[in-house]
PDB file of N, CA and C in Angstrom:
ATOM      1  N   UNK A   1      31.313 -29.682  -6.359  1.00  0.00           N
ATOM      2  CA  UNK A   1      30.744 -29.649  -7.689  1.00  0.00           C
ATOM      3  C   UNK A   1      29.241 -29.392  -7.629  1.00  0.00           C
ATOM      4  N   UNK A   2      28.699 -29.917  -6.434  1.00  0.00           N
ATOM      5  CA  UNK A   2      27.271 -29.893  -6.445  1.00  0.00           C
ATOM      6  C   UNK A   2      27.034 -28.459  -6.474  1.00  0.00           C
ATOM      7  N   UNK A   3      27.663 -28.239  -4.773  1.00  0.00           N
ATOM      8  CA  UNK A   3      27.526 -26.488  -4.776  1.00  0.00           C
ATOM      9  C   UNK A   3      27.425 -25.305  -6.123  1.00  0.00           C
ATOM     10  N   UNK A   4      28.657 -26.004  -6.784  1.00  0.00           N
ATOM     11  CA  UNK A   4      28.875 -25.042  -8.330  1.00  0.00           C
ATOM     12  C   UNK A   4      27.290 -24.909  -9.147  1.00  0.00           C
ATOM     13  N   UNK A   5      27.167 -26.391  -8.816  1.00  0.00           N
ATOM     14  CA  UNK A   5      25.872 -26.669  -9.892  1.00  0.00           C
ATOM     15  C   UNK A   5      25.006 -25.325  -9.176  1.00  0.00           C
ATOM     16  N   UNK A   6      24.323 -25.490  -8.372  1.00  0.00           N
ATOM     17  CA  UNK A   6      23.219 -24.849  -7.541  1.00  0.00           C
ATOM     18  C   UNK A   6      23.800 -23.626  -7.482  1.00  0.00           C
ATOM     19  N   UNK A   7      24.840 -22.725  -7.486  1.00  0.00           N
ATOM     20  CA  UNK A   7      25.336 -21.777  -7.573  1.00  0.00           C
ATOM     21  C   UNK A   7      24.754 -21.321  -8.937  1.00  0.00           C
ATOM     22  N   UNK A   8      25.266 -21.375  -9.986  1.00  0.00           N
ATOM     23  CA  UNK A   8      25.250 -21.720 -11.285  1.00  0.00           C
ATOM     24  C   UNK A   8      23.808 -21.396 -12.261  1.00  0.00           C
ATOM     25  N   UNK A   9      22.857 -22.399 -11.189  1.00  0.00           N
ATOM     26  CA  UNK A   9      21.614 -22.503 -11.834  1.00  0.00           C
ATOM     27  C   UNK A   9      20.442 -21.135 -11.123  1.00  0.00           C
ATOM     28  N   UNK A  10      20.968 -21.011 -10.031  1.00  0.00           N
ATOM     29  CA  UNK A  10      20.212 -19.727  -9.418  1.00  0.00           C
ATOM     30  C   UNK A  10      20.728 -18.245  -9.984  1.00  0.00           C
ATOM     31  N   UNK A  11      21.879 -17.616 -10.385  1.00  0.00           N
ATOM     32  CA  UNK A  11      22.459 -17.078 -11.440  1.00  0.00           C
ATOM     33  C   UNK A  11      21.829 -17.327 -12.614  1.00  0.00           C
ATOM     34  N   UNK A  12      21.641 -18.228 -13.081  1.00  0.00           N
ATOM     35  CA  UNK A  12      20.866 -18.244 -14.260  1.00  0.00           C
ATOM     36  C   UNK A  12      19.275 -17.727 -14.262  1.00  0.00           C
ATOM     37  N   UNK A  13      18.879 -18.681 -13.480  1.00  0.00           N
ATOM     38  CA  UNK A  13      17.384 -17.872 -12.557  1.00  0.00           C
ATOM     39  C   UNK A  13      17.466 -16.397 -13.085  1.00  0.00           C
ATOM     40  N   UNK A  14      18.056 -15.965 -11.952  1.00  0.00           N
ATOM     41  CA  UNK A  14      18.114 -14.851 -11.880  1.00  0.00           C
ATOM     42  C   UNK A  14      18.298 -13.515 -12.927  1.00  0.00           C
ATOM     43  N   UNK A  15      18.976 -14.071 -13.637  1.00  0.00           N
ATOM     44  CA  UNK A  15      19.586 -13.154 -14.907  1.00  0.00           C
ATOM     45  C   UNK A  15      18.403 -13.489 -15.647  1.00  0.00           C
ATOM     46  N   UNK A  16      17.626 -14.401 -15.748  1.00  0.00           N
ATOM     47  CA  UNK A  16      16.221 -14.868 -16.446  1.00  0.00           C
ATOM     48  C   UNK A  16      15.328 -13.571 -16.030  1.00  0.00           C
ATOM     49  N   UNK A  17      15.173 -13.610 -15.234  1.00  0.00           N
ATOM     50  CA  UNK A  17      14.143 -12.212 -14.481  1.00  0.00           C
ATOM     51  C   UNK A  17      14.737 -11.391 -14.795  1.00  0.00           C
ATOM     52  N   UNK A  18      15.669 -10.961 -14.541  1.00  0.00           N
ATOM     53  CA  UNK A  18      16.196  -9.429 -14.641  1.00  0.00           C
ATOM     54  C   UNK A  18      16.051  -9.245 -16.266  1.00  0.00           C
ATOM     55  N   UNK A  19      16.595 -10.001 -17.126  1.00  0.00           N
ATOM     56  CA  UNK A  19      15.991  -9.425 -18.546  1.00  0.00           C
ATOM     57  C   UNK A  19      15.041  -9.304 -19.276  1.00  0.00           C
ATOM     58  N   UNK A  20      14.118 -10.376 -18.379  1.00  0.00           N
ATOM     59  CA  UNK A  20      12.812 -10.593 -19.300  1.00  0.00           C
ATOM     60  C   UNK A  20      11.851  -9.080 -18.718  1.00  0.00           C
ATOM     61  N   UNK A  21      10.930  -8.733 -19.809  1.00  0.00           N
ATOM     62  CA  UNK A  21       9.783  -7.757 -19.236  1.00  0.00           C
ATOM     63  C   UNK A  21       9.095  -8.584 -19.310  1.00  0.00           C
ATOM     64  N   UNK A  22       8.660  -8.108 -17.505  1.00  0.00           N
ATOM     65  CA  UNK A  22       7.575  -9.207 -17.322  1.00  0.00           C
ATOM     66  C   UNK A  22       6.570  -8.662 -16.998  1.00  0.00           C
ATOM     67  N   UNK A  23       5.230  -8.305 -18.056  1.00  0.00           N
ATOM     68  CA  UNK A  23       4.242  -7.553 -17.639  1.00  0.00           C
ATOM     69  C   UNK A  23       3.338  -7.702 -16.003  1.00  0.00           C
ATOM     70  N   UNK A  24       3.283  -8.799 -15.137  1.00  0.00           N
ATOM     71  CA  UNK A  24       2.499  -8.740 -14.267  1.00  0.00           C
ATOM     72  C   UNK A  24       3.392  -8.742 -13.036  1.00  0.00           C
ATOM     73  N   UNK A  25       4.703  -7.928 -13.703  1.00  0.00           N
ATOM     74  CA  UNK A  25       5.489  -6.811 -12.324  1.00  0.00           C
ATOM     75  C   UNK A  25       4.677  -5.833 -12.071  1.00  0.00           C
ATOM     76  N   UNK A  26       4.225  -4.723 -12.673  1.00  0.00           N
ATOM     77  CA  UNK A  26       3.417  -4.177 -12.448  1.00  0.00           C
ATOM     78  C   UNK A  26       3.826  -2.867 -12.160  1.00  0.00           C
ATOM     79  N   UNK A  27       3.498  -1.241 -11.702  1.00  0.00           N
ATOM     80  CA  UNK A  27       3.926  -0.269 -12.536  1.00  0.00           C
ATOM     81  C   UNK A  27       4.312  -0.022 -10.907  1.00  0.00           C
ATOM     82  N   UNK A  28       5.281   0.046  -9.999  1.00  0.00           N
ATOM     83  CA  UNK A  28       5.405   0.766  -8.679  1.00  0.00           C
ATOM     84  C   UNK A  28       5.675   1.985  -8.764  1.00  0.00           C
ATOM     85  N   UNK A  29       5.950   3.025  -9.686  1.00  0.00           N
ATOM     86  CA  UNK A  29       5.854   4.210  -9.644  1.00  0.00           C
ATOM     87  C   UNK A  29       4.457   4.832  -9.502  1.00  0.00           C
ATOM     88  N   UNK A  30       3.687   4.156 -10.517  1.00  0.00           N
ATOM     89  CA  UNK A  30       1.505   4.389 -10.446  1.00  0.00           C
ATOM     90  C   UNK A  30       1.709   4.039  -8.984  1.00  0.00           C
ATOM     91  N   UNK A  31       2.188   3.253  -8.344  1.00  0.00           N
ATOM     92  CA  UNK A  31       1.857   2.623  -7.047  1.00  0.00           C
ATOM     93  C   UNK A  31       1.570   4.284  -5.840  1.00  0.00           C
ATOM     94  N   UNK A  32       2.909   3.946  -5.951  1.00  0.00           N
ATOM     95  CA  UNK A  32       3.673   5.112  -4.977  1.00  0.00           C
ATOM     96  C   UNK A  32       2.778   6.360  -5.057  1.00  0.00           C
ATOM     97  N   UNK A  33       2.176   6.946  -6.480  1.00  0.00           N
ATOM     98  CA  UNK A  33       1.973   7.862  -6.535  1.00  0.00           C
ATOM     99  C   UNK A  33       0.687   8.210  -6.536  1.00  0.00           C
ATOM    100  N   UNK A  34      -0.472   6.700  -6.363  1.00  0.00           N
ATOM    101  CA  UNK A  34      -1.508   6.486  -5.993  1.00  0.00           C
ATOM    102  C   UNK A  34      -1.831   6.948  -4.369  1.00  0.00           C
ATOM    103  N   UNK A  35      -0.639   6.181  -3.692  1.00  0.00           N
ATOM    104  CA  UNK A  35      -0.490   6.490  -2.221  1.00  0.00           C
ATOM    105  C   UNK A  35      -0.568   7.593  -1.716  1.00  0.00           C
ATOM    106  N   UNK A  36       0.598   8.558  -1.933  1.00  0.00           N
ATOM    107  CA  UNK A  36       0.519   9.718  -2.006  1.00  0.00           C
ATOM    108  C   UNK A  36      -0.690  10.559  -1.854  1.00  0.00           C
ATOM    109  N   UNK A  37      -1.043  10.411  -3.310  1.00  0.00           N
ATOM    110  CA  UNK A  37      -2.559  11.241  -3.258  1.00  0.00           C
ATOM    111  C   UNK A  37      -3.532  11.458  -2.440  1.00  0.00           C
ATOM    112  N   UNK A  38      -3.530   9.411  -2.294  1.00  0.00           N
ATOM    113  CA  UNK A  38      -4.708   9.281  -1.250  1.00  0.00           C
ATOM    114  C   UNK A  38      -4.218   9.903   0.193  1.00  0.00           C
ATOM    115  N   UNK A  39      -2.924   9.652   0.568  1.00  0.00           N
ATOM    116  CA  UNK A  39      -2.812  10.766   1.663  1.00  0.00           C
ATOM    117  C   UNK A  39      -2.790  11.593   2.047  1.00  0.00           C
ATOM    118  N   UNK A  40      -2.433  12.346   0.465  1.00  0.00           N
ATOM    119  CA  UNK A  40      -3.009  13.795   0.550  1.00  0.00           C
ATOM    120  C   UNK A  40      -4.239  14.379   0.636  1.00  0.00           C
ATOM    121  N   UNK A  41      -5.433  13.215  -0.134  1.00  0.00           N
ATOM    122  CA  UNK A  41      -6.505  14.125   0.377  1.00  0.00           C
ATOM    123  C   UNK A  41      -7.269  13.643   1.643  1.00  0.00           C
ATOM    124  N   UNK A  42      -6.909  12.480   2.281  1.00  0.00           N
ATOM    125  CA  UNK A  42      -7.194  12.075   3.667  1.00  0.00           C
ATOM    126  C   UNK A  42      -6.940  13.737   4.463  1.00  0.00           C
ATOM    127  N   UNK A  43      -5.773  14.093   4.509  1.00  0.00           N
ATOM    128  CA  UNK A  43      -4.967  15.193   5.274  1.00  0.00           C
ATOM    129  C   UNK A  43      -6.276  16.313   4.523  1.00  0.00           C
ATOM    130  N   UNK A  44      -5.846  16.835   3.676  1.00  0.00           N
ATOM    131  CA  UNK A  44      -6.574  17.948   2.693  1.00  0.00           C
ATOM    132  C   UNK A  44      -8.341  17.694   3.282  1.00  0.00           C
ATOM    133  N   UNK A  45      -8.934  16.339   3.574  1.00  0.00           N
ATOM    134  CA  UNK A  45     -10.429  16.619   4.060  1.00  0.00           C
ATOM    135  C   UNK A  45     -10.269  16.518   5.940  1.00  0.00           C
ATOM    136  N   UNK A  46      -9.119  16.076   6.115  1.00  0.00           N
ATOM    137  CA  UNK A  46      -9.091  15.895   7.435  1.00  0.00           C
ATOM    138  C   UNK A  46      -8.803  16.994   8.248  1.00  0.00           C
ATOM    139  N   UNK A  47      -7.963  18.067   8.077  1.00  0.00           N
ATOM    140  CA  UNK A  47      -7.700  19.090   8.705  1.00  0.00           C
ATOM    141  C   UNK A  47      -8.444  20.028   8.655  1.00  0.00           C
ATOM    142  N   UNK A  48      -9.305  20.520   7.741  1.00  0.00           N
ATOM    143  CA  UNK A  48     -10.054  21.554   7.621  1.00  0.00           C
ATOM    144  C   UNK A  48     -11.745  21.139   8.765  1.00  0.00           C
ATOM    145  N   UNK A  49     -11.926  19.495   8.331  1.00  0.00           N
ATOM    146  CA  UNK A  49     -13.099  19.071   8.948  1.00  0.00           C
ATOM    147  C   UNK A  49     -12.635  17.958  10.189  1.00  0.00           C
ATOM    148  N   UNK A  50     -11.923  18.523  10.834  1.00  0.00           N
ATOM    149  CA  UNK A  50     -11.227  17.511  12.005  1.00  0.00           C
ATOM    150  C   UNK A  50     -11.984  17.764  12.984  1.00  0.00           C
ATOM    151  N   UNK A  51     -12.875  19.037  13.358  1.00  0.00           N
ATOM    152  CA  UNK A  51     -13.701  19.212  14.991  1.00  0.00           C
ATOM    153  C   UNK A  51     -15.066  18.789  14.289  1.00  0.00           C
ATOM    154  N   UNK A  52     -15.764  18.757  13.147  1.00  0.00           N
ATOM    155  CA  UNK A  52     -17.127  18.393  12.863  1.00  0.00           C
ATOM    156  C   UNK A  52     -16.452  16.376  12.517  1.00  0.00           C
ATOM    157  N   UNK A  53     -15.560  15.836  12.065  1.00  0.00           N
ATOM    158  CA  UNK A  53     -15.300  14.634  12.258  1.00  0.00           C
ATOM    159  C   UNK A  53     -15.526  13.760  13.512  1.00  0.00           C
ATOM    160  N   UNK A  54     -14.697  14.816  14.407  1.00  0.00           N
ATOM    161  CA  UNK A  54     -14.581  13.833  15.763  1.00  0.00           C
ATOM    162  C   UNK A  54     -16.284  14.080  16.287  1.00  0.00           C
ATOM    163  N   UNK A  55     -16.691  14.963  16.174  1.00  0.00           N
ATOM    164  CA  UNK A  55     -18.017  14.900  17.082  1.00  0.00           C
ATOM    165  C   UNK A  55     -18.988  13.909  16.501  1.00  0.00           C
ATOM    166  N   UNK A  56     -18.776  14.136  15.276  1.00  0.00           N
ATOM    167  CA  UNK A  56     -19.688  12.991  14.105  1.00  0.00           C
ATOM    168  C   UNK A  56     -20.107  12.081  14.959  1.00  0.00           C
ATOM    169  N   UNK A  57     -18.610  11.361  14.944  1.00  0.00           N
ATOM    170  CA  UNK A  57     -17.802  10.042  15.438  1.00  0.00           C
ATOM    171  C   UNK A  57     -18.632   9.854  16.982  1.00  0.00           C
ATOM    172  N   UNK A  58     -18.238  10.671  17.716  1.00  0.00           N
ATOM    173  CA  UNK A  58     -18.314  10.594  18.992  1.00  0.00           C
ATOM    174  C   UNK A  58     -20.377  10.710  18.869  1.00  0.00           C
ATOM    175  N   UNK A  59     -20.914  11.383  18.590  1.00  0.00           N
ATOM    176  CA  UNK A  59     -22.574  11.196  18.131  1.00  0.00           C
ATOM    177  C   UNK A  59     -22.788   9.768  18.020  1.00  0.00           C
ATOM    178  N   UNK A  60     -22.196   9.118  16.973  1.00  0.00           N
ATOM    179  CA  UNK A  60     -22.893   7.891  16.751  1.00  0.00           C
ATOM    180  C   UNK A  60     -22.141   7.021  17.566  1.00  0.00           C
ATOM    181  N   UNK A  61     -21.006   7.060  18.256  1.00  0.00           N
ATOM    182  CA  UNK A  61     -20.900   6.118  18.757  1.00  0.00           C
ATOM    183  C   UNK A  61     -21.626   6.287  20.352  1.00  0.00           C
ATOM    184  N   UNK A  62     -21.858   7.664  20.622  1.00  0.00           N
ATOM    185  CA  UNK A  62     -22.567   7.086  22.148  1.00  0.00           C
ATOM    186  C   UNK A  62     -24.228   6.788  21.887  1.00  0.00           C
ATOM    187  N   UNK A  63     -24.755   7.201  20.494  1.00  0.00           N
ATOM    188  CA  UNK A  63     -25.844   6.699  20.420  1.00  0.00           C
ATOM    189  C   UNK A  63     -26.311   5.091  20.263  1.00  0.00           C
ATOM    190  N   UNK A  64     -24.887   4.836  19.370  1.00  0.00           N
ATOM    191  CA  UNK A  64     -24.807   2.653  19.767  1.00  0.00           C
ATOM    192  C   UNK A  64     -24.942   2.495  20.839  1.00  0.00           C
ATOM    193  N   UNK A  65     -23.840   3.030  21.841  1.00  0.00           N
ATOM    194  CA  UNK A  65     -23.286   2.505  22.881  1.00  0.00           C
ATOM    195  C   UNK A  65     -24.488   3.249  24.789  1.00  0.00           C
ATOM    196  N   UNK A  66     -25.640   3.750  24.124  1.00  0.00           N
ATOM    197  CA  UNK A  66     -26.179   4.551  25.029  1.00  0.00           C
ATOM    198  C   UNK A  66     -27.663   3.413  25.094  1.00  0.00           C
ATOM    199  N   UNK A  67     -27.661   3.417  26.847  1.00  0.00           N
ATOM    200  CA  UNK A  67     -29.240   1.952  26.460  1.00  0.00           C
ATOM    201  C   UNK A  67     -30.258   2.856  26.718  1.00  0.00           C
ATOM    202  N   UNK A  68     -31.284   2.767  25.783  1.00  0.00           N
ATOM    203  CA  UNK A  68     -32.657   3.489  26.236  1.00  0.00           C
ATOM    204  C   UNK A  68     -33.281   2.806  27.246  1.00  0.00           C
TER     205      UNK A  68
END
């Protein structure tokens, strides 16, 4: 009987969420399609400027890493 109970009441739970709109679910399609983008233009600035990137990179880091 107990089991039933606790069965019972999490089903209820549950069907609670699933019907209610609950605004601070929040939009995962904006999500997804935020992502995207940003990976697209990571790629889109990264490939064209990938040999002036790495040297950048490689400049300042042996100038940290270099002892006068």
């Amino acid at each position: 009987m107990r089991a039933y109970a606790y069965a019972l009441a999490a089903l209820a739970a549950l069907a609670g969420r699933l019907a209610d709109d609950d605004p601070e679910r929040g939009d995962v399609p904006g999500w997804v399609m935020i992502t995207v983008m940003t990976a697209a233009l990571v790629l889109a600035i990264l490939v064209p400027f990938r040999a002036a990137i790495v040297e950048a990179v490689s400049n300042a880091l042996d100038s940290v890493t270099s002892a006068p």
